[in-house]
PDB file of N, CA and C in Angstrom:
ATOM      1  N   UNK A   1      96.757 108.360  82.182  1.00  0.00           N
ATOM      2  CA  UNK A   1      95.326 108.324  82.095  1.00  0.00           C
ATOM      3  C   UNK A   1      94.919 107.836  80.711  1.00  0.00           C
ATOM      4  N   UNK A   2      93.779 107.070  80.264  1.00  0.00           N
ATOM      5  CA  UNK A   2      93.281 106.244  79.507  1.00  0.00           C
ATOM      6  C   UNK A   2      92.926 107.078  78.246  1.00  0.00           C
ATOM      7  N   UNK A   3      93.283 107.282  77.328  1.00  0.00           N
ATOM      8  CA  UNK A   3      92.509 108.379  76.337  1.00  0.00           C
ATOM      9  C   UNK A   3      91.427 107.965  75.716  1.00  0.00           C
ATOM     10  N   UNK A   4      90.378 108.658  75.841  1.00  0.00           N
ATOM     11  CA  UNK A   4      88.719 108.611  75.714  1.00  0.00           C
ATOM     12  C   UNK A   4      87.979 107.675  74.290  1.00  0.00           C
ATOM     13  N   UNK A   5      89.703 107.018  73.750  1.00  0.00           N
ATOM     14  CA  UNK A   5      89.573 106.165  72.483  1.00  0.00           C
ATOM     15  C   UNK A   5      89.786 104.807  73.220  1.00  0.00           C
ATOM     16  N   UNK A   6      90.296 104.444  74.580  1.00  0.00           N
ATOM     17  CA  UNK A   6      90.609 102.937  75.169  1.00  0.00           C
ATOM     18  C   UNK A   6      90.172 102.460  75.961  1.00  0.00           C
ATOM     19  N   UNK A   7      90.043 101.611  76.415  1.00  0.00           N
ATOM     20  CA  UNK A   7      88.924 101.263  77.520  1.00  0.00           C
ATOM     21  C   UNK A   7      90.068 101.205  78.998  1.00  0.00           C
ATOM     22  N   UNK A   8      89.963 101.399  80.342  1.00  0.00           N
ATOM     23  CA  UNK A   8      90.690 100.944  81.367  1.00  0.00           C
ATOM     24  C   UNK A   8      91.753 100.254  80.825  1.00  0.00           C
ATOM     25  N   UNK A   9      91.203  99.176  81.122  1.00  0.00           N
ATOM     26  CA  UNK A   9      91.801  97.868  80.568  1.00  0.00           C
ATOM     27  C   UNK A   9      92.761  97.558  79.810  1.00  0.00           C
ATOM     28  N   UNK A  10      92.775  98.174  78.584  1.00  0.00           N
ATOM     29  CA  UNK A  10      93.460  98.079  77.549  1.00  0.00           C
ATOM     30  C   UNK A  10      95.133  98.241  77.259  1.00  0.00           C
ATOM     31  N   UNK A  11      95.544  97.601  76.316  1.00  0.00           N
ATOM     32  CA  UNK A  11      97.053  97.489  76.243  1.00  0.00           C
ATOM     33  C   UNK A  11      97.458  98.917  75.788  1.00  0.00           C
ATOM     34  N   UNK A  12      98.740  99.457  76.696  1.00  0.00           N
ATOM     35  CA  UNK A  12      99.064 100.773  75.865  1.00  0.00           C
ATOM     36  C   UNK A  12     100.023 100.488  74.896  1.00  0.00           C
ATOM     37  N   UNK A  13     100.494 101.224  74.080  1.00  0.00           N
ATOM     38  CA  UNK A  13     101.945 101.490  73.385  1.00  0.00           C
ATOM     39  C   UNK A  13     103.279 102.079  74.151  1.00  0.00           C
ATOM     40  N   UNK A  14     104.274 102.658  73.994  1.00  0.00           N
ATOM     41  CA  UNK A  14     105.538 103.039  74.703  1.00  0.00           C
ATOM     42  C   UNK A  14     104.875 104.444  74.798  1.00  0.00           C
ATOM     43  N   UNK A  15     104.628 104.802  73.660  1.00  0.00           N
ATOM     44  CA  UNK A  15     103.942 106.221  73.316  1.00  0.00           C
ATOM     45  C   UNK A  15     102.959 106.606  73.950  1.00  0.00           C
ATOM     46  N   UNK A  16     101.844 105.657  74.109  1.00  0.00           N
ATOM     47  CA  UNK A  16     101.195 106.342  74.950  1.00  0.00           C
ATOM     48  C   UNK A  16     101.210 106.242  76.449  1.00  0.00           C
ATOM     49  N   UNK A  17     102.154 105.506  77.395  1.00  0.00           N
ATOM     50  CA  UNK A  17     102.780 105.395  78.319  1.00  0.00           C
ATOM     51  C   UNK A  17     103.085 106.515  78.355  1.00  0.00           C
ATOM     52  N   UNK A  18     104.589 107.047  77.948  1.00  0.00           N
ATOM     53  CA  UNK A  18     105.212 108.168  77.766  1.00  0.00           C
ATOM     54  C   UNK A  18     104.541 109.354  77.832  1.00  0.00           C
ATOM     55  N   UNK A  19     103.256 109.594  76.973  1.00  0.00           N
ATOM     56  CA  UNK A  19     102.781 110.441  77.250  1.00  0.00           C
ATOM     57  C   UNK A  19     101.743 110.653  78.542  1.00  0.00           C
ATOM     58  N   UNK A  20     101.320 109.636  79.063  1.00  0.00           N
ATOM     59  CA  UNK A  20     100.297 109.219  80.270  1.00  0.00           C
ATOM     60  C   UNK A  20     101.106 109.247  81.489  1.00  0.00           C
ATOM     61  N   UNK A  21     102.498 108.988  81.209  1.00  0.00           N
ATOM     62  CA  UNK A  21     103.240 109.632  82.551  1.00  0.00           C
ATOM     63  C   UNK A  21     104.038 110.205  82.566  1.00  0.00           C
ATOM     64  N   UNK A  22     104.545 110.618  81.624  1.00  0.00           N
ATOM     65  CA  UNK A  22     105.666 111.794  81.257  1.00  0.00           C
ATOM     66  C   UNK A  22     107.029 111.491  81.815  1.00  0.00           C
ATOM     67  N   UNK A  23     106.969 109.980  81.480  1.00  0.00           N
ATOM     68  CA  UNK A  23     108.443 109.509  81.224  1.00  0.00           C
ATOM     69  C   UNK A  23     108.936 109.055  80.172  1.00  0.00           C
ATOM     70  N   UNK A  24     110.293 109.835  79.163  1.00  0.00           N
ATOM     71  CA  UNK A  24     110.348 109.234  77.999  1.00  0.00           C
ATOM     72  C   UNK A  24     110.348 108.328  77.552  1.00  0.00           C
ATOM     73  N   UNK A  25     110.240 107.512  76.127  1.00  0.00           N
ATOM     74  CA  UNK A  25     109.978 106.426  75.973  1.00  0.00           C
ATOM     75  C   UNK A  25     111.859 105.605  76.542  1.00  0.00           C
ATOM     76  N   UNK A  26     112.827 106.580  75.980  1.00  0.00           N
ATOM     77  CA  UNK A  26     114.298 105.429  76.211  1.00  0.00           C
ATOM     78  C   UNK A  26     113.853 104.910  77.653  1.00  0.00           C
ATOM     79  N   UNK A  27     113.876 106.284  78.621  1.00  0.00           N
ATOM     80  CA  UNK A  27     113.785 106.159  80.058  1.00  0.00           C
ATOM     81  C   UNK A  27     113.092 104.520  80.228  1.00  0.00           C
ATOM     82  N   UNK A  28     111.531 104.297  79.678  1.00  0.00           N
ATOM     83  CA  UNK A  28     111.222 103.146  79.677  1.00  0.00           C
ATOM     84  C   UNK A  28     111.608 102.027  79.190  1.00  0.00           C
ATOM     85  N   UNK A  29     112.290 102.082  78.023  1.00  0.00           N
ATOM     86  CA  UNK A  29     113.025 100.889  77.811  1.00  0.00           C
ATOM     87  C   UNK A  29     114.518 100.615  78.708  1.00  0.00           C
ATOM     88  N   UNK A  30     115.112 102.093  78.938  1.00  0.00           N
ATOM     89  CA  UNK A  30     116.320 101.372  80.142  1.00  0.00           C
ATOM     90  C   UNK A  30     115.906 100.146  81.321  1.00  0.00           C
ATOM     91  N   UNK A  31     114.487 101.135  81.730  1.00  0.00           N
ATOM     92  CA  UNK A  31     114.161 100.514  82.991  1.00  0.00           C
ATOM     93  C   UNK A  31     113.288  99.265  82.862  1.00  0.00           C
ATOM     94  N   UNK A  32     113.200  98.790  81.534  1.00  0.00           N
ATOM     95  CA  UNK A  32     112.400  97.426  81.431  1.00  0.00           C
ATOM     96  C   UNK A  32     113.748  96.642  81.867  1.00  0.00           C
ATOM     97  N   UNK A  33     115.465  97.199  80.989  1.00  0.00           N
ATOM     98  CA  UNK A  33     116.521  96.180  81.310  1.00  0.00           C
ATOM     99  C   UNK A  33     116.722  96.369  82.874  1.00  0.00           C
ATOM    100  N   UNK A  34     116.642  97.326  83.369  1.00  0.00           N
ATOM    101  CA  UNK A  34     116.692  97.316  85.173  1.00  0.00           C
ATOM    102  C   UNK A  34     115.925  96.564  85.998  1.00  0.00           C
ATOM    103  N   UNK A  35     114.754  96.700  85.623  1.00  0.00           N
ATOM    104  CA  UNK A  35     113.554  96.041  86.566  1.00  0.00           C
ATOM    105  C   UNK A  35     113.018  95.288  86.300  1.00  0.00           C
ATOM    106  N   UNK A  36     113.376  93.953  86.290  1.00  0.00           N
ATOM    107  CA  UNK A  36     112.987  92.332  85.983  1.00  0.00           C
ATOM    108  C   UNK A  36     111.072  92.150  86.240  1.00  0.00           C
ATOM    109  N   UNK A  37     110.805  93.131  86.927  1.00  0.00           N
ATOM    110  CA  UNK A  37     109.278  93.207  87.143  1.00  0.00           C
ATOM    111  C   UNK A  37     108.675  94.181  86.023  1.00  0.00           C
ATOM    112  N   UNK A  38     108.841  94.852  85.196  1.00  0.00           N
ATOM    113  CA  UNK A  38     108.489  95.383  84.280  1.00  0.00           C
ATOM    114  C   UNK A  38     108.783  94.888  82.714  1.00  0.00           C
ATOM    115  N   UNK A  39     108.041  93.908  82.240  1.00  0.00           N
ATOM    116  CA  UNK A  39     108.082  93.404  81.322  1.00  0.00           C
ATOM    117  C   UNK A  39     106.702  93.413  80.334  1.00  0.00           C
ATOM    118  N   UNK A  40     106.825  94.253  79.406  1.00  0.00           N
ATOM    119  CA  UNK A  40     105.298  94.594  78.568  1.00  0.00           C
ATOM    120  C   UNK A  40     105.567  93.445  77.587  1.00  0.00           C
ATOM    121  N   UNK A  41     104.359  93.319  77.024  1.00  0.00           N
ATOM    122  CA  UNK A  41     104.615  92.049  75.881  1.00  0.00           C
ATOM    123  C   UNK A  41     105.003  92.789  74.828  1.00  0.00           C
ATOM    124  N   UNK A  42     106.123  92.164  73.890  1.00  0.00           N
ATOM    125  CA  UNK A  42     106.337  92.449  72.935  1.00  0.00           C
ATOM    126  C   UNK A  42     106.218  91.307  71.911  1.00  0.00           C
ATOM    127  N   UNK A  43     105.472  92.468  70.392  1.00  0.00           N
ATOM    128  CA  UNK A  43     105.037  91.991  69.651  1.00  0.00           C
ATOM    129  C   UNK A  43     106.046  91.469  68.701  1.00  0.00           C
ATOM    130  N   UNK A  44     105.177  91.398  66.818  1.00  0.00           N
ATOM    131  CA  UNK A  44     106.306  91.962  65.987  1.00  0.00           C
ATOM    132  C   UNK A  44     106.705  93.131  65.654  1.00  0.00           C
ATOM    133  N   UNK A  45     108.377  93.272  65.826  1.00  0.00           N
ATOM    134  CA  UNK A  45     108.870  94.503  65.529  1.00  0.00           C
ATOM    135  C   UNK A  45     109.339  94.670  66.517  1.00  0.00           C
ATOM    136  N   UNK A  46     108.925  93.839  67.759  1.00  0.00           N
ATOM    137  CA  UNK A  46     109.406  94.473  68.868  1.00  0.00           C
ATOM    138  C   UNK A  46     108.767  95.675  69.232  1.00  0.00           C
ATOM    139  N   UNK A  47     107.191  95.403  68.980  1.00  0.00           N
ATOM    140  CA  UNK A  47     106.434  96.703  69.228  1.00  0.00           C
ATOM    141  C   UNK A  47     105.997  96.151  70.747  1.00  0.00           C
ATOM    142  N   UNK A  48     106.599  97.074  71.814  1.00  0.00           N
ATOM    143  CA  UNK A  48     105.805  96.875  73.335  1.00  0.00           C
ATOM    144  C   UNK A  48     104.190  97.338  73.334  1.00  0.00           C
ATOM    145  N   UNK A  49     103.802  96.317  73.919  1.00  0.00           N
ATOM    146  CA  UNK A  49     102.335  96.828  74.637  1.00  0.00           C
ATOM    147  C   UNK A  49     102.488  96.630  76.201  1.00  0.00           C
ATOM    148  N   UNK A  50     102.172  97.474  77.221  1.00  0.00           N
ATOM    149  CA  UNK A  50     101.759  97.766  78.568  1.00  0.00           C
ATOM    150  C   UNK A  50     100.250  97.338  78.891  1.00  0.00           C
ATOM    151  N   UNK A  51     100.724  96.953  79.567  1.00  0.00           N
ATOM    152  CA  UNK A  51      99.091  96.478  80.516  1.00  0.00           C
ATOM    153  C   UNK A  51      99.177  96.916  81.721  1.00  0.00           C
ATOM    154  N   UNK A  52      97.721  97.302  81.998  1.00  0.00           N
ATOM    155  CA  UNK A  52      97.219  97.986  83.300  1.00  0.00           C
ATOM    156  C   UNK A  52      98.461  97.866  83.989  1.00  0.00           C
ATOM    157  N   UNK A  53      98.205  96.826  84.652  1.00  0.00           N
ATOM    158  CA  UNK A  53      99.399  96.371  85.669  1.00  0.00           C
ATOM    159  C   UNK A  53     101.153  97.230  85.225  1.00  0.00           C
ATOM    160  N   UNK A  54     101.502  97.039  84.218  1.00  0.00           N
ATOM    161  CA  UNK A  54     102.847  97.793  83.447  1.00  0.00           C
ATOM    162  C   UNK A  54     103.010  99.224  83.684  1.00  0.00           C
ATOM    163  N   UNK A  55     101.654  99.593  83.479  1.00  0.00           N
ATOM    164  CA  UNK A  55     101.650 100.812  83.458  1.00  0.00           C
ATOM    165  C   UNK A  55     101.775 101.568  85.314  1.00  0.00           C
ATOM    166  N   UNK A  56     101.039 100.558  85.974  1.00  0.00           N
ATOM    167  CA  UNK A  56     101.481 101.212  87.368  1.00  0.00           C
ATOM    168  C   UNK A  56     102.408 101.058  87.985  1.00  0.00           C
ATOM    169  N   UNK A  57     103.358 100.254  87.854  1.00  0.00           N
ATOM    170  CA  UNK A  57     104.276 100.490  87.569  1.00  0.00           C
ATOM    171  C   UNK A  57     105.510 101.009  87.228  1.00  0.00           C
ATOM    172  N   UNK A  58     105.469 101.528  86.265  1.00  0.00           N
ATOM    173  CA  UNK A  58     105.802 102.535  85.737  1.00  0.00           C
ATOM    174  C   UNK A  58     105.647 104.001  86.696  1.00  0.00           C
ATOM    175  N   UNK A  59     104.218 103.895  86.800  1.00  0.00           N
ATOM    176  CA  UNK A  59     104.101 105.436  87.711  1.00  0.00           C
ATOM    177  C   UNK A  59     104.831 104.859  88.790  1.00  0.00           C
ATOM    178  N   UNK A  60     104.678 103.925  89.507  1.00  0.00           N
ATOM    179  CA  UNK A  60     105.545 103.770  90.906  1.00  0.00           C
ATOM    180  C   UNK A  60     106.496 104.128  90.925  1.00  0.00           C
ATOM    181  N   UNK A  61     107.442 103.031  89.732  1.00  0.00           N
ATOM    182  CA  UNK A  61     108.989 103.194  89.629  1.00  0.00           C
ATOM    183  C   UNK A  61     109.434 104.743  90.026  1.00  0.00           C
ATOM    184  N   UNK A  62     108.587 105.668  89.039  1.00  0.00           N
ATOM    185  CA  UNK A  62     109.111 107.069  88.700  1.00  0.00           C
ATOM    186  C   UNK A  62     108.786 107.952  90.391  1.00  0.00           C
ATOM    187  N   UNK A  63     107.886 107.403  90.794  1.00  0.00           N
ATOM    188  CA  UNK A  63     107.710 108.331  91.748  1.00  0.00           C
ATOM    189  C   UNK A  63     108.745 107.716  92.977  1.00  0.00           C
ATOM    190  N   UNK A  64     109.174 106.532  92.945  1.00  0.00           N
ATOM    191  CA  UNK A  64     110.258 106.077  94.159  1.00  0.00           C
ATOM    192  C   UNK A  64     111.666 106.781  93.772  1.00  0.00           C
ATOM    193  N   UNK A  65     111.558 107.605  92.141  1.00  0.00           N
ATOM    194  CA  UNK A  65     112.831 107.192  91.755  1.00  0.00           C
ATOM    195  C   UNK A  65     113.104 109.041  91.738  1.00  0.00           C
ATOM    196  N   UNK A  66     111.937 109.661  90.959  1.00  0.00           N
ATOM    197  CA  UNK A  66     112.103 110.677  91.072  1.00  0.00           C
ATOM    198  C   UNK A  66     111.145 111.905  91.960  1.00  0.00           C
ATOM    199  N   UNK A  67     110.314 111.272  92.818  1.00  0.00           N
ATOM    200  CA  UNK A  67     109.893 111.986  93.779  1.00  0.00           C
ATOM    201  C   UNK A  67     110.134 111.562  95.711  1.00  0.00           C
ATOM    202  N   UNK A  68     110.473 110.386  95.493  1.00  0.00           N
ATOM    203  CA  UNK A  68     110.993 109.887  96.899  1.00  0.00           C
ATOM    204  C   UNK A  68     112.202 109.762  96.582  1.00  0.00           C
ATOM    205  N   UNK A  69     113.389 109.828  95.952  1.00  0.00           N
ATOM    206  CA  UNK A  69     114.996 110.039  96.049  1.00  0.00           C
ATOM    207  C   UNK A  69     115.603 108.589  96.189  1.00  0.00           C
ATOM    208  N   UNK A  70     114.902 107.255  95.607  1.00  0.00           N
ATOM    209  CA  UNK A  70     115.377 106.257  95.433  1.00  0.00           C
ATOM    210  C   UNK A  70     116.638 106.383  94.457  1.00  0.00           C
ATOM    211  N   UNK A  71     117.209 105.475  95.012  1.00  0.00           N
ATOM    212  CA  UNK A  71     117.991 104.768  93.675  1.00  0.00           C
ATOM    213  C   UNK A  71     117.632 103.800  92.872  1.00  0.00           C
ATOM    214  N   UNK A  72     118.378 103.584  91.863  1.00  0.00           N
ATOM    215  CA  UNK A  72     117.905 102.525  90.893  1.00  0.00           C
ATOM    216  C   UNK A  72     118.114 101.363  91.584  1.00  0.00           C
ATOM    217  N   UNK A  73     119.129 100.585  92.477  1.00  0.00           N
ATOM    218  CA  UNK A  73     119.551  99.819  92.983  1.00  0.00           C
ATOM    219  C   UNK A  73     118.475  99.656  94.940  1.00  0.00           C
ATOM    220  N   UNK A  74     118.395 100.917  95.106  1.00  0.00           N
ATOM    221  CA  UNK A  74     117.305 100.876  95.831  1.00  0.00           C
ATOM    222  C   UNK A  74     116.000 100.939  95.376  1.00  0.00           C
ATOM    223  N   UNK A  75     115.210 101.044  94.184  1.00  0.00           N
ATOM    224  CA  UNK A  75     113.721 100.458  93.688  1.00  0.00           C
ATOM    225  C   UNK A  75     114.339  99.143  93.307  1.00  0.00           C
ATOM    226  N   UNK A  76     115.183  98.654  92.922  1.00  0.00           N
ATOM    227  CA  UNK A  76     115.453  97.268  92.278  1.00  0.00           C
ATOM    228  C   UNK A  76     115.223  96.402  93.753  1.00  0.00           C
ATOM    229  N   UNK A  77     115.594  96.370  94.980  1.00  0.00           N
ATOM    230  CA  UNK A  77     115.803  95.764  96.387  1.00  0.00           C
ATOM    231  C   UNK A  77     114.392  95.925  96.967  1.00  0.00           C
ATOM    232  N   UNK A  78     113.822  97.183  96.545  1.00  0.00           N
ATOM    233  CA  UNK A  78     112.402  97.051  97.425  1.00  0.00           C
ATOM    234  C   UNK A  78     111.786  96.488  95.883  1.00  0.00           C
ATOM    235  N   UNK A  79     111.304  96.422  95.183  1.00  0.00           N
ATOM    236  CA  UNK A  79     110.148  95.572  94.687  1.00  0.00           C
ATOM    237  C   UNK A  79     110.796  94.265  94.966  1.00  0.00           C
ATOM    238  N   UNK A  80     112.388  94.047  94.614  1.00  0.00           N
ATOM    239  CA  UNK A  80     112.513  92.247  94.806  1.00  0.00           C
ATOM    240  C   UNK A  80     111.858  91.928  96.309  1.00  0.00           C
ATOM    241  N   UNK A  81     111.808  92.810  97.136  1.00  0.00           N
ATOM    242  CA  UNK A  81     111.576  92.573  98.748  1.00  0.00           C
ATOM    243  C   UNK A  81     109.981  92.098  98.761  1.00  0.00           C
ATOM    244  N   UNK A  82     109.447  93.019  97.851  1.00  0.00           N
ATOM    245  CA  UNK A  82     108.083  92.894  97.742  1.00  0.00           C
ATOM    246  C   UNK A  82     107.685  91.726  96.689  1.00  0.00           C
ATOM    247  N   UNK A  83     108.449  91.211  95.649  1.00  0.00           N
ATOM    248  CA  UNK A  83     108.127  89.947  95.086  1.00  0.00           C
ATOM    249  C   UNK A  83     108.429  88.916  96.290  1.00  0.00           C
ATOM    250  N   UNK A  84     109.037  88.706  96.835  1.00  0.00           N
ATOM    251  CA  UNK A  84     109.153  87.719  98.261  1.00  0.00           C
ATOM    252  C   UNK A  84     108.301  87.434  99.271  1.00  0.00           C
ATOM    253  N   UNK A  85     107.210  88.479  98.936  1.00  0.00           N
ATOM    254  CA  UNK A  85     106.021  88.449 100.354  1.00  0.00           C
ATOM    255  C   UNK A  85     106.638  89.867 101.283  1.00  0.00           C
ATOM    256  N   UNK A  86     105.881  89.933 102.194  1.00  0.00           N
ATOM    257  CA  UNK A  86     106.205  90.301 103.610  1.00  0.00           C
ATOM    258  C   UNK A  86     106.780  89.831 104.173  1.00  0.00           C
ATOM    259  N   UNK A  87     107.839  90.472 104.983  1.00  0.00           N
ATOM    260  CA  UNK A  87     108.380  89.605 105.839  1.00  0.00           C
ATOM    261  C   UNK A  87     108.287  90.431 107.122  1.00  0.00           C
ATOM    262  N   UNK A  88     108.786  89.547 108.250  1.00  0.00           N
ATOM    263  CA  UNK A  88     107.832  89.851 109.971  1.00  0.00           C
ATOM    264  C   UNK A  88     109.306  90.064 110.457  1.00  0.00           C
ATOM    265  N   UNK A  89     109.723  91.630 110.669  1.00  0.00           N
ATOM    266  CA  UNK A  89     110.894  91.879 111.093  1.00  0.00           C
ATOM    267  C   UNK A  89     110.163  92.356 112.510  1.00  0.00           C
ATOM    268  N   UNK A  90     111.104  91.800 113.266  1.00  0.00           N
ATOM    269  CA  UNK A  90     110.336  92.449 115.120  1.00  0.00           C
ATOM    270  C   UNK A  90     111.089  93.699 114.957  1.00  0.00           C
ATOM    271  N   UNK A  91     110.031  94.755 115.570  1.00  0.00           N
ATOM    272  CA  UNK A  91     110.649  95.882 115.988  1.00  0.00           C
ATOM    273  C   UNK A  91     111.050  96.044 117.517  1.00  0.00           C
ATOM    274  N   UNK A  92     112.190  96.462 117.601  1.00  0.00           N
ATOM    275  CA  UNK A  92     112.513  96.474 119.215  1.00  0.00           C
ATOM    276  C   UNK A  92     112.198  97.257 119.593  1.00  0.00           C
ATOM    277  N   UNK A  93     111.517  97.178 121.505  1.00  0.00           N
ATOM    278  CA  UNK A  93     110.439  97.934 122.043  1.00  0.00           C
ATOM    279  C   UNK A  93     111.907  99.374 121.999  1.00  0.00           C
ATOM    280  N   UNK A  94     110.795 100.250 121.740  1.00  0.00           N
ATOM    281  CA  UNK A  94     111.324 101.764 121.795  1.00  0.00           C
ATOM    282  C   UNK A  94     111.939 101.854 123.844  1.00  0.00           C
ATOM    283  N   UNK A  95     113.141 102.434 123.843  1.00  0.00           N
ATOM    284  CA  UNK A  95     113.851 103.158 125.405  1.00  0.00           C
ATOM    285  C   UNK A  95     112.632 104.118 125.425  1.00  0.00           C
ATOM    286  N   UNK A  96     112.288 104.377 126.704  1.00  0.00           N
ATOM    287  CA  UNK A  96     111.683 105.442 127.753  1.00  0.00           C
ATOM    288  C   UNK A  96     112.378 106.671 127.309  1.00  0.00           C
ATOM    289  N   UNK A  97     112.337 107.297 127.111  1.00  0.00           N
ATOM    290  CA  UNK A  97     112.500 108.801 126.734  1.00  0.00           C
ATOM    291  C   UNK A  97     112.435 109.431 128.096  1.00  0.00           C
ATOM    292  N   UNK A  98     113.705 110.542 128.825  1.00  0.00           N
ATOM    293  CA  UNK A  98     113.255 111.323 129.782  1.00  0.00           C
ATOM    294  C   UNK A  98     112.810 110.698 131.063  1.00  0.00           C
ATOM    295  N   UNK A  99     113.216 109.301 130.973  1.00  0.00           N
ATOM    296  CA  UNK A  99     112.743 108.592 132.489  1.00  0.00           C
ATOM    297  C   UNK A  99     111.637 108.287 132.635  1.00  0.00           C
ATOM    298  N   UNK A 100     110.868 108.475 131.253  1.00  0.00           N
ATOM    299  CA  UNK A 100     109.399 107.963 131.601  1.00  0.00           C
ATOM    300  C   UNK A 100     107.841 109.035 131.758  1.00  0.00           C
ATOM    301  N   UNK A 101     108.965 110.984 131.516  1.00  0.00           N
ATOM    302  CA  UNK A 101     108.057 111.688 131.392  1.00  0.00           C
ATOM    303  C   UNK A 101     107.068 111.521 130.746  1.00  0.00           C
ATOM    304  N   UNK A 102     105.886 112.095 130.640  1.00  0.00           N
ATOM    305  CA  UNK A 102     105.269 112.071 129.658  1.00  0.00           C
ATOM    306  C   UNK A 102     104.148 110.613 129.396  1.00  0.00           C
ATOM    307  N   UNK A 103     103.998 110.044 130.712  1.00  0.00           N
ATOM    308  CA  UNK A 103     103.954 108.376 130.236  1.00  0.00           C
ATOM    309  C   UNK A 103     102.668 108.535 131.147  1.00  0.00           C
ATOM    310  N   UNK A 104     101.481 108.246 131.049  1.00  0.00           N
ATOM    311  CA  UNK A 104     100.714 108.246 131.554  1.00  0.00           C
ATOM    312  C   UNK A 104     100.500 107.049 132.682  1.00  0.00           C
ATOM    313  N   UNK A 105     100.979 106.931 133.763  1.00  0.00           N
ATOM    314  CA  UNK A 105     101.759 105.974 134.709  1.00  0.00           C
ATOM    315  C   UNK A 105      99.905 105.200 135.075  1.00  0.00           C
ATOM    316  N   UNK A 106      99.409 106.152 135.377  1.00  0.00           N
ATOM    317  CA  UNK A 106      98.428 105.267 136.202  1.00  0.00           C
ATOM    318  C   UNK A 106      97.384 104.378 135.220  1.00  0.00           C
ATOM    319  N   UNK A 107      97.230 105.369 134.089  1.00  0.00           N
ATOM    320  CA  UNK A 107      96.631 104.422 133.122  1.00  0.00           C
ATOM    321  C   UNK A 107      96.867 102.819 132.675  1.00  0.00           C
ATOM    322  N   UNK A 108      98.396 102.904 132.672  1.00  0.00           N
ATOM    323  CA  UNK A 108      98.609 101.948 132.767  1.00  0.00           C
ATOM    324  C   UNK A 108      98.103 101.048 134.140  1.00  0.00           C
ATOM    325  N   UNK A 109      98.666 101.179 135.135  1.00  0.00           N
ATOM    326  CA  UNK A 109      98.380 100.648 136.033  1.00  0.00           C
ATOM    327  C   UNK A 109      96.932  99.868 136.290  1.00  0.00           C
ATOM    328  N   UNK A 110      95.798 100.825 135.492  1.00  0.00           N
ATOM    329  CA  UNK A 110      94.936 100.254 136.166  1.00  0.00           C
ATOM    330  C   UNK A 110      94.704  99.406 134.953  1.00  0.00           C
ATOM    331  N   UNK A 111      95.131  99.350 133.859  1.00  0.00           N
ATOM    332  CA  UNK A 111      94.642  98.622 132.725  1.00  0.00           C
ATOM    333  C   UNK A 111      95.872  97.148 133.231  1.00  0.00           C
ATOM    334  N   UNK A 112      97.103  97.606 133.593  1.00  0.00           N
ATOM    335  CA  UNK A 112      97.442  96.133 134.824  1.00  0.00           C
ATOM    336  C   UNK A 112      96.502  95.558 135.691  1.00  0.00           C
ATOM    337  N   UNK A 113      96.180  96.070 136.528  1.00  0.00           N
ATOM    338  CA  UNK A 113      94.821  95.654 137.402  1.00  0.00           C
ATOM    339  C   UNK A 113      94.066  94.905 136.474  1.00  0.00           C
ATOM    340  N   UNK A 114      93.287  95.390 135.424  1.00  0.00           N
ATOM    341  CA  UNK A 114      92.139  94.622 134.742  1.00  0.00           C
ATOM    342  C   UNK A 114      93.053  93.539 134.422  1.00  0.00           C
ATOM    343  N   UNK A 115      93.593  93.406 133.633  1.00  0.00           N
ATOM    344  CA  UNK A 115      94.492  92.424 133.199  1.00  0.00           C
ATOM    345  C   UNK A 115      94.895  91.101 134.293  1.00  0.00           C
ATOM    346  N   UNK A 116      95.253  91.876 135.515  1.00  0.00           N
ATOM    347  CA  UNK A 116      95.314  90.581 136.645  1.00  0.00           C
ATOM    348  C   UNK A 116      94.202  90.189 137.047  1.00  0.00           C
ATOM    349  N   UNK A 117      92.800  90.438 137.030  1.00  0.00           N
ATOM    350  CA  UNK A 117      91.706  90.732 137.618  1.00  0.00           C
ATOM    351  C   UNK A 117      91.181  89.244 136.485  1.00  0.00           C
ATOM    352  N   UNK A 118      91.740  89.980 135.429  1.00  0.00           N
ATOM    353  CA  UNK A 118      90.683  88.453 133.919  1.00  0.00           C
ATOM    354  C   UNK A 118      91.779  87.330 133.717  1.00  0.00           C
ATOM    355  N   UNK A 119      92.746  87.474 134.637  1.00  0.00           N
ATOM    356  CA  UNK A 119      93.515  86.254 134.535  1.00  0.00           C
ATOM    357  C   UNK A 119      92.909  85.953 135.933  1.00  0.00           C
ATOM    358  N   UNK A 120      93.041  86.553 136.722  1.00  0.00           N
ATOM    359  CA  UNK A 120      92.377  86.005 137.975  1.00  0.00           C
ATOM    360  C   UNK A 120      91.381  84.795 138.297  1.00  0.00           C
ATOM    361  N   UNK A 121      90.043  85.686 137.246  1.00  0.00           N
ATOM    362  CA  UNK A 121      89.437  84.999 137.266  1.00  0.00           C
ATOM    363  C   UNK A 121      89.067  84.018 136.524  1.00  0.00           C
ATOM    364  N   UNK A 122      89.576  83.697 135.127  1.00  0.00           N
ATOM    365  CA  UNK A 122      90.002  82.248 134.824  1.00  0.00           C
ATOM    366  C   UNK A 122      89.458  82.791 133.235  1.00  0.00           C
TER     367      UNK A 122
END
């Protein structure tokens, strides 16, 4: 969160990253060499600044990594997946469960009917 001295917008430091998400600063520099998508500008000195964008980031990484049970090698595969676009994997139609219990038979049916009924008629 933004401290009441920066605007949104504004470039953070490692430090105040670190403290805005309560991941240490090394932690963030390991994972700048891990994650080819996390790159803050660095100045002279090699002083990092974060931008908006860096910074969410950051919260993502941590929460795939340490609240959803990613790996490093699994956040590294899903953001590259997600620098690539979407991609249109077909899902194969789900098996009938139970022979079909549970399946509201006629509903269908009559929503078949309509269906032959507006091809029917042109």
């Amino acid at each position: 969160m933004a401290g009441p001295d920066k605007a949104a917008g504004a470039f953070r430091t490692i430090g105040e990253v670190s403290r805005d998400t309560g991941v240490p600063q090394h932690i963030l520099r390991y994972w700048e060499s891990r994650f080819a998508q996390l790159r803050p500008l660095q100045r002279a000195g090699n002083r990092r600044y974060y931008r908006p964008d860096d910074v969410a980031l950051v919260r993502r990484i941590d929460d795939l990594l340490n609240v959803q049970g990613y790996t490093i090698g699994g956040v590294q595969k899903l953001l590259a997946s997600e620098a690539r676009g979407p991609s249109v994997v077909p899902t194969p139609a789900a098996p009938v469960a139970n022979g079909g219990a549970g399946v509201d038979w006629s509903a269908l049916a009559a929503i078949r009917a309509l269906l032959a009924q507006a091809l029917a008629a042109g």
